[in-house]
N, C-alpha and C. Protein backbone atom coordinates (compact mmCIF):
# COMPACT_ATOMS: atom_id res chain seq x y z
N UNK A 1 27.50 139.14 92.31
CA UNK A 1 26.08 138.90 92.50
C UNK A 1 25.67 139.36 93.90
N UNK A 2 24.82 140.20 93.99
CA UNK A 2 24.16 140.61 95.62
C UNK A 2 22.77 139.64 95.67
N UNK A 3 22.98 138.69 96.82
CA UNK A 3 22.05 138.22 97.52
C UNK A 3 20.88 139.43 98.23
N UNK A 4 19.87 139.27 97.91
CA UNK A 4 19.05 139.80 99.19
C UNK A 4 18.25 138.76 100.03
N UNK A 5 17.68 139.12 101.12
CA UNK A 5 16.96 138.45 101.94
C UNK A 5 15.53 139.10 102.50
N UNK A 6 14.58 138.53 102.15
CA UNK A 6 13.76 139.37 103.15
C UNK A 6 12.84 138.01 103.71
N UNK A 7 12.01 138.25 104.79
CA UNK A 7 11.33 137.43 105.36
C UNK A 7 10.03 137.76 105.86
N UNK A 8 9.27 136.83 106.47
CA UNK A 8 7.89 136.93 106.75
C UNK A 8 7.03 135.66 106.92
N UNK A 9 5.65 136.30 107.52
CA UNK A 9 5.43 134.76 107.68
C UNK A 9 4.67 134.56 106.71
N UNK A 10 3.54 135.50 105.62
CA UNK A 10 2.93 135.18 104.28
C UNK A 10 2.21 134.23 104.73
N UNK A 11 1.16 134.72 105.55
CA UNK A 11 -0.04 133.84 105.86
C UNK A 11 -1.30 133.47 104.86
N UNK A 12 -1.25 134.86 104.39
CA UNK A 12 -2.56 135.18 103.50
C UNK A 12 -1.67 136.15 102.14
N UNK A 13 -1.48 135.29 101.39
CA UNK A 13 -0.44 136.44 100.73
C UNK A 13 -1.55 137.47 99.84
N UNK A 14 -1.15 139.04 100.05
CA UNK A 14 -1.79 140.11 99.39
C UNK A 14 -0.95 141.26 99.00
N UNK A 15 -1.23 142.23 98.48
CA UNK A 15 -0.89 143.29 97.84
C UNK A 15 0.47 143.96 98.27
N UNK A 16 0.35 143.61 100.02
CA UNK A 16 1.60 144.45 100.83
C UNK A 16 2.28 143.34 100.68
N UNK A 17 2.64 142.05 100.51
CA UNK A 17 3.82 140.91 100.62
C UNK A 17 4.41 141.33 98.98
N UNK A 18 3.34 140.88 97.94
CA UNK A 18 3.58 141.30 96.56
C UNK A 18 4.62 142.72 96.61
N UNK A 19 4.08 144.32 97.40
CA UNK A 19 5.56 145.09 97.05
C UNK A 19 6.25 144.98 97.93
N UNK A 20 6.38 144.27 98.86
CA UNK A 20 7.55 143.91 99.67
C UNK A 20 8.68 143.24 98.51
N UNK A 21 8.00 141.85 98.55
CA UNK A 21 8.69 141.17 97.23
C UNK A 21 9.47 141.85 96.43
N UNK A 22 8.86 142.46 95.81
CA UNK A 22 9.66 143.36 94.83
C UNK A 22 10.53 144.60 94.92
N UNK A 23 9.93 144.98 95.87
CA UNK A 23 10.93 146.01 96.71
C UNK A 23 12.55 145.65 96.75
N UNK A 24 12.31 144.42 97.64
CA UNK A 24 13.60 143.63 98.10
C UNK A 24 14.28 142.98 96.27
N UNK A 25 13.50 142.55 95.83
CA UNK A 25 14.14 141.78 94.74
C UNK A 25 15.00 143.17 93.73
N UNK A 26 14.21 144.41 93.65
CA UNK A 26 15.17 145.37 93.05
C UNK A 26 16.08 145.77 93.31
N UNK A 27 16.60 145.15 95.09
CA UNK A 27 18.10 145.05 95.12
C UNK A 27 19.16 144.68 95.09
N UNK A 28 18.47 143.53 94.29
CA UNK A 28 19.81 143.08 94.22
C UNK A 28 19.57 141.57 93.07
N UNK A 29 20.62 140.67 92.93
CA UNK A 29 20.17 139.37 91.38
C UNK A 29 19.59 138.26 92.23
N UNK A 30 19.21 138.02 93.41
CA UNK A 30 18.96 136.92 93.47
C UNK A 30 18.24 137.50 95.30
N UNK A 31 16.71 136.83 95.13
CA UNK A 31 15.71 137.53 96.29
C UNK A 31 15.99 136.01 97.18
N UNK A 32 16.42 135.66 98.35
CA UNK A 32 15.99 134.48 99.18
C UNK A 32 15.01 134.90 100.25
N UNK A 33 13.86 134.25 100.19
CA UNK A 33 12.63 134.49 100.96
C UNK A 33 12.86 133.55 102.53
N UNK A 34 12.79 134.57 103.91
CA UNK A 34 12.75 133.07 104.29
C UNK A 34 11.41 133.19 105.21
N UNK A 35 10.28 132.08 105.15
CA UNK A 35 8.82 131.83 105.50
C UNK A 35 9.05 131.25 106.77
N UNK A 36 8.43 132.47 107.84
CA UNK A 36 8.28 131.38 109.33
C UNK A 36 8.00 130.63 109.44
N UNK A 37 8.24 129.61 110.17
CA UNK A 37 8.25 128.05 110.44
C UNK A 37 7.32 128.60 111.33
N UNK A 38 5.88 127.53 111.53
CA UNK A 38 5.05 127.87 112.27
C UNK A 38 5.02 128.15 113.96
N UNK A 39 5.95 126.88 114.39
CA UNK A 39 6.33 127.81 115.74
C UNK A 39 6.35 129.28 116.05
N UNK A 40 7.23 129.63 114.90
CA UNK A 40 7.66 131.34 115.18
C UNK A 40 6.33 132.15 115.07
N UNK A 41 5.32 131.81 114.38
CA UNK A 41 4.16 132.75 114.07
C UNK A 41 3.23 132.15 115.51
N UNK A 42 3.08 131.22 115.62
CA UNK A 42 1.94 131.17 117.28
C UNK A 42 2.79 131.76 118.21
N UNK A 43 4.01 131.89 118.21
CA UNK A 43 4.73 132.61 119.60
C UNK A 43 4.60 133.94 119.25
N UNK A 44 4.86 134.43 117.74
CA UNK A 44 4.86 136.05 117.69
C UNK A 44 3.75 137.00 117.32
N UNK A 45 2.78 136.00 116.84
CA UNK A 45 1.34 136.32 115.99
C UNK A 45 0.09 135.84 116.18
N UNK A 46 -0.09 134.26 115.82
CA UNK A 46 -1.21 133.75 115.72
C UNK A 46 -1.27 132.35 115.74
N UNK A 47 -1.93 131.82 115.57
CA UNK A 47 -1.88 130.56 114.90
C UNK A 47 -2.24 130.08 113.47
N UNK A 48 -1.21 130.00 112.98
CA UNK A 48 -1.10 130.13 111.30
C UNK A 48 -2.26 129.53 110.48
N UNK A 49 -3.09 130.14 109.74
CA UNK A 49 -3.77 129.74 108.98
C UNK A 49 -3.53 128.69 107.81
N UNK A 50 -2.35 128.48 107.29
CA UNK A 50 -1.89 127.60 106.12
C UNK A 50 -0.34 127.38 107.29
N UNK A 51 -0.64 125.85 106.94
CA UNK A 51 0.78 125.20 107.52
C UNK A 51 1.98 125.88 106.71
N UNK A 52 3.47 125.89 107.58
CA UNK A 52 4.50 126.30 106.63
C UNK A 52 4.99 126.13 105.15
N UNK A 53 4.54 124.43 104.89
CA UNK A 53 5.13 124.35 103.47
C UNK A 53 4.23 124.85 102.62
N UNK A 54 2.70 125.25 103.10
CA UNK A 54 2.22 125.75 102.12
C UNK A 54 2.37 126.99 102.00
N UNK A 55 2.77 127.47 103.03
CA UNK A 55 3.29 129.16 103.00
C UNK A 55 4.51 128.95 101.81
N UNK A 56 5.34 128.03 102.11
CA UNK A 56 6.97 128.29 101.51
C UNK A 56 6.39 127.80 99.90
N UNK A 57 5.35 126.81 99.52
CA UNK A 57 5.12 126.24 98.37
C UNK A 57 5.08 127.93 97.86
N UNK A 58 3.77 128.37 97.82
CA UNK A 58 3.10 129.49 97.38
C UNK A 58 4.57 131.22 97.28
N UNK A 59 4.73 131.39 98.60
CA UNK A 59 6.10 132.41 98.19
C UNK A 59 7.12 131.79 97.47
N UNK A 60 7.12 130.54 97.54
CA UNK A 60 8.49 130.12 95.99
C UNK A 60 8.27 130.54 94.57
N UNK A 61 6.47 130.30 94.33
CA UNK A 61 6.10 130.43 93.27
C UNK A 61 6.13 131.74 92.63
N UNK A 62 6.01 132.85 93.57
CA UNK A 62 5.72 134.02 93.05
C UNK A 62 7.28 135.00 91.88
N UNK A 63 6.68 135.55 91.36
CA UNK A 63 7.54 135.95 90.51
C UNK A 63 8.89 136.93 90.69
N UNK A 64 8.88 137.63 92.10
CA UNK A 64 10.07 137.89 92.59
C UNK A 64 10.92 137.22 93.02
N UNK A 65 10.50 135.84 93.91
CA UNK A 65 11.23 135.20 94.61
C UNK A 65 12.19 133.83 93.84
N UNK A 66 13.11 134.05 93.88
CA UNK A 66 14.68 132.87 93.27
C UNK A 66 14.40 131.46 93.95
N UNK A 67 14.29 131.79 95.40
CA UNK A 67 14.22 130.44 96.27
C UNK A 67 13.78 131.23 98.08
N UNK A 68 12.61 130.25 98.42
CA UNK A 68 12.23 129.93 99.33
C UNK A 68 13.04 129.38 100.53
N UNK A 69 12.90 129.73 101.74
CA UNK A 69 13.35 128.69 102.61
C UNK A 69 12.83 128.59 104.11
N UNK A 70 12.27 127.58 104.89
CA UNK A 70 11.63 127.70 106.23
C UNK A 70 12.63 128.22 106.74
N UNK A 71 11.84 129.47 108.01
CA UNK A 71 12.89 129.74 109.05
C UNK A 71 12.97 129.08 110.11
N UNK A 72 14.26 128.60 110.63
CA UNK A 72 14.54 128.01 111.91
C UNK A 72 13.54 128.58 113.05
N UNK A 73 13.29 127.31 113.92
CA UNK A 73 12.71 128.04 114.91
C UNK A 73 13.97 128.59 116.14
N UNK A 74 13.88 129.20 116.50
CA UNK A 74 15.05 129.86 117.67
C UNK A 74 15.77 131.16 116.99
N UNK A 75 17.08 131.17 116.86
CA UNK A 75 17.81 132.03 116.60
C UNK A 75 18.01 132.30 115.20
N UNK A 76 17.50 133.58 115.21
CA UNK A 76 17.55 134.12 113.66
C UNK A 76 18.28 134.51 113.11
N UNK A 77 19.68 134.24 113.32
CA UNK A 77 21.08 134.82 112.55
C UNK A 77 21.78 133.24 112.43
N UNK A 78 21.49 132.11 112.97
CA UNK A 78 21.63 130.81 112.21
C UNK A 78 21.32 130.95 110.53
N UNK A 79 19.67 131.28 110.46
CA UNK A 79 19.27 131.35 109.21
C UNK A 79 19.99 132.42 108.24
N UNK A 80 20.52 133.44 109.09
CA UNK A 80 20.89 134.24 108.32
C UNK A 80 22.43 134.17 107.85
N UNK A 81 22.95 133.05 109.05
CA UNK A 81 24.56 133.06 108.08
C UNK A 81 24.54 131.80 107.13
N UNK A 82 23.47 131.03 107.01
CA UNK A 82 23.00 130.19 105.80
C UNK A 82 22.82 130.18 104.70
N UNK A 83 22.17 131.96 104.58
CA UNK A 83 21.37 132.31 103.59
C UNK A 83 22.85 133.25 103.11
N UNK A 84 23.66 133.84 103.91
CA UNK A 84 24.84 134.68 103.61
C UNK A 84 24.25 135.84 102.67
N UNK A 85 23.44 136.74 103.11
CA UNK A 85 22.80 137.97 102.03
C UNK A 85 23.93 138.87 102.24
N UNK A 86 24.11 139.98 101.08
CA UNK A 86 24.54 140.64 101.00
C UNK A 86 23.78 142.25 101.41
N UNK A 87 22.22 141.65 101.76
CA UNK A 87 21.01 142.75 101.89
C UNK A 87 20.22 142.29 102.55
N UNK A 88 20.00 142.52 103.97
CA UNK A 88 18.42 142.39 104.50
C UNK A 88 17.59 143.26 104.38
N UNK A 89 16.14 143.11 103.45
CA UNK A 89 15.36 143.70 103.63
C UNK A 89 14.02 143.62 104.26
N UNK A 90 13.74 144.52 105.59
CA UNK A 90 12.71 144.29 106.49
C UNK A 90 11.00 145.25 105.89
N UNK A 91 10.22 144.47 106.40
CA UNK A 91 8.88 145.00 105.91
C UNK A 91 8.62 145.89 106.85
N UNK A 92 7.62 146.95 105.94
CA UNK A 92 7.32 148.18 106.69
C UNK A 92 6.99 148.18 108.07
N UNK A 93 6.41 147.01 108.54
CA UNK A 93 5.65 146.66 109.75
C UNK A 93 6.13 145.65 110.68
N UNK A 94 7.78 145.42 109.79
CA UNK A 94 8.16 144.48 110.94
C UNK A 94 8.83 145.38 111.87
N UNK A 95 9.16 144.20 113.14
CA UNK A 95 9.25 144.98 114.53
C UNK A 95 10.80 145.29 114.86
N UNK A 96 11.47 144.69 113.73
CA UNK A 96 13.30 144.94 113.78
C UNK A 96 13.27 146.50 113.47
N UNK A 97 14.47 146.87 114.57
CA UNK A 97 14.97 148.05 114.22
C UNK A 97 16.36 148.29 113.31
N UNK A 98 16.16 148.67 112.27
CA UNK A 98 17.23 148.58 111.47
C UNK A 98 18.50 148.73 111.89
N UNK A 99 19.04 149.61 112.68
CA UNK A 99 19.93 149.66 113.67
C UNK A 99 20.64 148.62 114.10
N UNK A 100 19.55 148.76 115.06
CA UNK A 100 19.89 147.16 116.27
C UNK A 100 19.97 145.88 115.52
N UNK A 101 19.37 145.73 114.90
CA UNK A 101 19.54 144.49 113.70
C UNK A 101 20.65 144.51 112.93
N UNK A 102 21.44 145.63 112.45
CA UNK A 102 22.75 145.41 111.75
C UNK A 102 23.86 145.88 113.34
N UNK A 103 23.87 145.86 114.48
CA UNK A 103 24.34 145.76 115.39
C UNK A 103 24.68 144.59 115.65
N UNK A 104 23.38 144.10 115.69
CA UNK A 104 23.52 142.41 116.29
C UNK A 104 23.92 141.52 115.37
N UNK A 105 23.75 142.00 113.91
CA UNK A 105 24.37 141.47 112.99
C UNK A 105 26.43 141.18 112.81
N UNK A 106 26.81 142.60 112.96
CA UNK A 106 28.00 142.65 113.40
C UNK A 106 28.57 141.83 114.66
N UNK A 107 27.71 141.98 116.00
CA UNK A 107 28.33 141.28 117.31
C UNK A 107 28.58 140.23 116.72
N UNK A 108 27.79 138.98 116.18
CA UNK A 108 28.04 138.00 115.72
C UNK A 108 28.58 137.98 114.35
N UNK A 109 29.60 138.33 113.91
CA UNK A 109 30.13 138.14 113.01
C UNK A 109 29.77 138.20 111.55
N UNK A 110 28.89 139.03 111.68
CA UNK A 110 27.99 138.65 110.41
C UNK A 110 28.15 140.19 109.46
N UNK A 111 29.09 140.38 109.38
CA UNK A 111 29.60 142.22 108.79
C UNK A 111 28.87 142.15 107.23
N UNK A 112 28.94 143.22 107.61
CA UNK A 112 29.16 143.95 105.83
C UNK A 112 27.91 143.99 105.15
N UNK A 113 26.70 143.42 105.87
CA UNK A 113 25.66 142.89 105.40
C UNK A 113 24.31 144.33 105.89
N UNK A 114 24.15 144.65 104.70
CA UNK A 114 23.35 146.09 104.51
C UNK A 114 21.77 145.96 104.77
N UNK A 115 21.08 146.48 106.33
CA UNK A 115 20.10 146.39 106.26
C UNK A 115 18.90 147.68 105.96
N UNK A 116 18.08 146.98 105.22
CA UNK A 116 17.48 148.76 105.15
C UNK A 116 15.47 148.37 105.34
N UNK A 117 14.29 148.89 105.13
CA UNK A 117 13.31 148.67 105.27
C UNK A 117 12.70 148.91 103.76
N UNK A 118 11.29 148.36 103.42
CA UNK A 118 10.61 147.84 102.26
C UNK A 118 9.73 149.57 103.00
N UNK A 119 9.48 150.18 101.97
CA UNK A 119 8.33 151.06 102.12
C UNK A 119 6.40 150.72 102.06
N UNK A 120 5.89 151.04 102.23
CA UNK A 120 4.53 150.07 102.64
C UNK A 120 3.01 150.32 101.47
N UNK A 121 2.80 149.33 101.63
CA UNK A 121 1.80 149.35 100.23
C UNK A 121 0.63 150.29 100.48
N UNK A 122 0.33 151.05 99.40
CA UNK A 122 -1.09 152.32 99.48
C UNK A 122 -2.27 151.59 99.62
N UNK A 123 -2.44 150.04 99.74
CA UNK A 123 -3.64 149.14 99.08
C UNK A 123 -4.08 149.41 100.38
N UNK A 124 -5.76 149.39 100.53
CA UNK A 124 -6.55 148.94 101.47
C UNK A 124 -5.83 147.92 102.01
N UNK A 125 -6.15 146.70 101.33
CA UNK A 125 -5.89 145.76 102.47
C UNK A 125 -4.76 144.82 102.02
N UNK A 126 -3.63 145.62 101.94
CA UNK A 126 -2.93 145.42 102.23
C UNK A 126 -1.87 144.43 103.42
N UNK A 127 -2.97 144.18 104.17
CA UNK A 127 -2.17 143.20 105.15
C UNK A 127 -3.10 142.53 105.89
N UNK A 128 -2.68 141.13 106.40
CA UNK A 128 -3.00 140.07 106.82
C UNK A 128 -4.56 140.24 108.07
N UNK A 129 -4.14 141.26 108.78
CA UNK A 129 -5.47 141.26 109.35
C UNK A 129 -6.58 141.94 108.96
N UNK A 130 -6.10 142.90 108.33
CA UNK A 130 -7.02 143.95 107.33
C UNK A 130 -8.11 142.75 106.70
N UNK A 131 -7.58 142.09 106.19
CA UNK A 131 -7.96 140.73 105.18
C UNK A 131 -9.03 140.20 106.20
N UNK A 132 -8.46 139.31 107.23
CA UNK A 132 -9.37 139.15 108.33
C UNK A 132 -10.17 140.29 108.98
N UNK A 133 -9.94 141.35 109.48
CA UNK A 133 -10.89 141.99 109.49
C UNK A 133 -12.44 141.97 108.82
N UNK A 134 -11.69 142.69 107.30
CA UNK A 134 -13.02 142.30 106.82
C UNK A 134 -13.33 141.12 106.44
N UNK A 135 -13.18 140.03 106.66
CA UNK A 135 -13.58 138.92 106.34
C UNK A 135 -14.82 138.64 107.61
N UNK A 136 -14.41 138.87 108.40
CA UNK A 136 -15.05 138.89 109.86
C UNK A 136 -16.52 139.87 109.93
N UNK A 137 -16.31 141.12 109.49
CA UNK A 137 -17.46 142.07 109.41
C UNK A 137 -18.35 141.74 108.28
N UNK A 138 -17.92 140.80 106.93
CA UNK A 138 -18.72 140.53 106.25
C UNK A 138 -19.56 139.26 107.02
N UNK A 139 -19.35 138.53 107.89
CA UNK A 139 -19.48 137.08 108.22
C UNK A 139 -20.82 137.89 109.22
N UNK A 140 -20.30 139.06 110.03
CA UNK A 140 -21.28 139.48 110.66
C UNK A 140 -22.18 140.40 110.22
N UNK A 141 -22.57 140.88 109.14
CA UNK A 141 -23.27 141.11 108.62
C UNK A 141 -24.31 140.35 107.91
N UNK A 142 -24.33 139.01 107.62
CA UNK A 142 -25.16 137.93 107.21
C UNK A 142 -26.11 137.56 108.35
């Protein structure tokens, strides 16, 4: 059985999380999602619009994902020798370099474990601020 893993924080879930999802889930029998714990998104992003469990409720539900899980706040290869994937898969727009990420994967002991990137959705709005964006230009247009 190949585990995959992919992660995110799925603030506003839309079109680009949906082929992420599936991206990752076609590689392998069993997709583990893991949803930033809100700490991690005000230090790296924002301040989260939907608290974590409702992030993790909602990506459990969806039809790629096996099982959900909050990510630790701090060190992100805790979560990852938890989850033990046989596949990390990173989103088009995250800021890991595939490389350096199965580098640092190895330093710490963590071998064998195949990382590769999700290719990125054709949709308009496709992603989280896009969403806000126009949510914002419609608000100012009234």
């Amino acid at each position: 059985m190949t585990r995959v893993m992919a992660s995110g924080v799925f603030d506003i879930i839309h079109t680009g999380h949906i082929s992420y999802l599936e991206q990752a889930r076609s590689m392998g029998d069993e997709l583990v999602v893991v949803v930033a714990c809100d700490n991690t998104v005000r230090q790296r992003k924002h301040e989260p619009i939907t608290p974590e469990g409702m992030r993790m409720r909602i990506v459990s539900s969806l039809k790629p994902v096996d099982r959900a899980v909050i990510g630790k706040d701090g060190d992100i290869f805790e979560t990852v020798r938890e989850i033990d994937p046989d596949i990390i898969v990173l989103g088009f727009d995250q800021h890991f370099d595939e490389k350096e990420l199965s580098e640092s994967l190895e330093d710490r002991g963590l071998s064998g474990i195949k990382v590769c990137r999700a290719t990125e959705c054709a949709e308009d709005l496709a992603a989280t601020r896009r969403i806000i964006n126009r949510i914002n230009s419609m608000e100012d247009g009234l």
